[in-house]
Protein backbone atom coordinates (compact mmCIF):
# COMPACT_ATOMS: atom_id res chain seq x y z
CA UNK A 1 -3.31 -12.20 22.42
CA UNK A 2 -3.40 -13.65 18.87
CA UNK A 3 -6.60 -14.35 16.48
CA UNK A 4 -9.64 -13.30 17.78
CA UNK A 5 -8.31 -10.24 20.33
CA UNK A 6 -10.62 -7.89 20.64
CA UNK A 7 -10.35 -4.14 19.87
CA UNK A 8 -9.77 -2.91 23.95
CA UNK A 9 -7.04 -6.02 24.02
CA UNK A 10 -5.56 -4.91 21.04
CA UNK A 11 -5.16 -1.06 22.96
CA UNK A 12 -3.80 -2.25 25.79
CA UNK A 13 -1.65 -4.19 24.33
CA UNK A 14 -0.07 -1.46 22.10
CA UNK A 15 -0.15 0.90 25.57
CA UNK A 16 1.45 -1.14 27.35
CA UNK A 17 4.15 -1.61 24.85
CA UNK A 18 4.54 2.30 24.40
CA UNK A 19 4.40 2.39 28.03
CA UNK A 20 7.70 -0.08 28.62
CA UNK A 21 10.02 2.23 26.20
CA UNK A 22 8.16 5.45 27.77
CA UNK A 23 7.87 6.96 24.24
CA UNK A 24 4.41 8.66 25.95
CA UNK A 25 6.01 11.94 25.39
CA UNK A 26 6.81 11.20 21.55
CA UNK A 27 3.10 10.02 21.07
CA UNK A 28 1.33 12.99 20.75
CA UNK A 29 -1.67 13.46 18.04
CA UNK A 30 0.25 15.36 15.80
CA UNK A 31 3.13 12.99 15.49
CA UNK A 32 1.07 10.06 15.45
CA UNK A 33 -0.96 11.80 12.64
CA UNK A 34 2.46 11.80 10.54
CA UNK A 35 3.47 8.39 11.32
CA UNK A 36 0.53 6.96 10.31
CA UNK A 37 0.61 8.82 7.14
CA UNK A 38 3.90 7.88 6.85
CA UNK A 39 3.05 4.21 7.10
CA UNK A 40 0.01 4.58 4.73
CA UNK A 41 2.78 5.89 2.18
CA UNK A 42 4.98 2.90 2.74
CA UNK A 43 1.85 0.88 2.20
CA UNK A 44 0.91 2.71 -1.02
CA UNK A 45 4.68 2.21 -2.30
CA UNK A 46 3.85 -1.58 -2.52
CA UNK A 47 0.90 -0.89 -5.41
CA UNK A 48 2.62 2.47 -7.02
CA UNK A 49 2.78 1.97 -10.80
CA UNK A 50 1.55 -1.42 -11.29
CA UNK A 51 -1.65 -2.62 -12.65
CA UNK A 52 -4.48 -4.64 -10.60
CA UNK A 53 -2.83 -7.56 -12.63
CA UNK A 54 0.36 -7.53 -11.55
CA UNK A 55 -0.23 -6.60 -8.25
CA UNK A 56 -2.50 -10.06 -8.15
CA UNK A 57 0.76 -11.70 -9.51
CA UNK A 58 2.82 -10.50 -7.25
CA UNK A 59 0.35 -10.85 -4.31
CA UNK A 60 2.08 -13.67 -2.20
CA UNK A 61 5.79 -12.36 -2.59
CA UNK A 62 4.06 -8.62 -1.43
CA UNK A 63 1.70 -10.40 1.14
CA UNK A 64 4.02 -9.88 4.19
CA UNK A 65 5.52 -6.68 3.71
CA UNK A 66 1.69 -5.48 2.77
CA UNK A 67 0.71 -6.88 5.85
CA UNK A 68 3.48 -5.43 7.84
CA UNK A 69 2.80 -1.71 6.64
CA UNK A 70 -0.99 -2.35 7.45
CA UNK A 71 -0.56 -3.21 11.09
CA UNK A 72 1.98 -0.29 11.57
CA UNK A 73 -0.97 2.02 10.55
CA UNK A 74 -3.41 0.44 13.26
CA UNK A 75 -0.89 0.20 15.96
CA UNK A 76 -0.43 4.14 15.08
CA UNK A 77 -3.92 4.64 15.41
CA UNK A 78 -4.36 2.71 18.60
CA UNK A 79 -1.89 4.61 19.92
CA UNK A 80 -3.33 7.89 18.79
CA UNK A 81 -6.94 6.45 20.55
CA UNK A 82 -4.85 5.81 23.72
CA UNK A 83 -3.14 8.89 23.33
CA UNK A 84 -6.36 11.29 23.53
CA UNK A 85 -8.57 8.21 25.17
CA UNK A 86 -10.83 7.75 22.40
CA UNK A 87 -12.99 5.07 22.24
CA UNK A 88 -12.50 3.49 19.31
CA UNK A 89 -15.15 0.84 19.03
CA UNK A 90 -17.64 3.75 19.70
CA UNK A 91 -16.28 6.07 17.42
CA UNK A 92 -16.33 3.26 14.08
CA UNK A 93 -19.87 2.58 15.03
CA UNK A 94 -20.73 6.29 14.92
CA UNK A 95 -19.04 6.80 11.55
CA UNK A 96 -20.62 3.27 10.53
CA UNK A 97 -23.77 4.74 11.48
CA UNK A 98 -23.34 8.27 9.11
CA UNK A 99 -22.00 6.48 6.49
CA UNK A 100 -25.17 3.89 6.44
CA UNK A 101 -26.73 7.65 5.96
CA UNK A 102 -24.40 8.80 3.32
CA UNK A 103 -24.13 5.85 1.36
CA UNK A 104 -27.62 4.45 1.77
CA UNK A 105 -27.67 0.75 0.17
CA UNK A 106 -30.30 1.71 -2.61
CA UNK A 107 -28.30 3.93 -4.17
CA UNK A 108 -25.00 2.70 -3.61
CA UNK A 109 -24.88 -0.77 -3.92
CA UNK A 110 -22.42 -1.89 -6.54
CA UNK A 111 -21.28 1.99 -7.10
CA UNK A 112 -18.79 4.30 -6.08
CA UNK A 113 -20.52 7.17 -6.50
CA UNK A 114 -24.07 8.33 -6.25
């Protein structure tokens, strides 16, 4: 499963690789919750004190680790998904569907804030 997996691949995959160490026990929603906030900090670490200039400077040398850091916060979420068997496809397009609500395209496009 490379490009182009879909989201349920993309679960099983990460299941069955928590599933081989049998670190079920370890992933519960509380310390999945802290891991991925962990990894979200290591993430934030690679922009911390530098300017949208020099982080597009030093964009290719960070690419990797940026991208490393990212996927360590999805695979934490799949995991929490599989962990309390949400379904996660379902559950973006619900919150896509309130935030069309929130954020409706009138009075948001181009803005932050309303």
């Amino acid at each position: 499963m490379g490009e182009g997996a879909t989201l349920e691949e993309l679960m099983s995959q990460v299941a069955d690789f928590v599933t081989k160490r049998e670190w079920e026990v370890f992933h519960n929603p509380k310390d999945l919750a802290i891991a991925m906030a962990v990894e979200a900090s290591e993430l934030l670490e690679h922009f911390l004190w530098r300017t949208p200039e020099e982080i597009n400077q030093l964009l290719p040398e960070l690419k990797e680790k940026i991208e490393e850091e990212l996927a360590d916060v999805f695979i934490y979420g799949l995991s929490m998904a599989n962990a309390l068997s949400v379904d996660l496809a379902d559950a973006i397009h619900r919150k896509l569907r309130k935030n069309e609500k929130r954020f409706p395209v009138d009075r948001f496009r181009g803005r932050a804030y309303g």
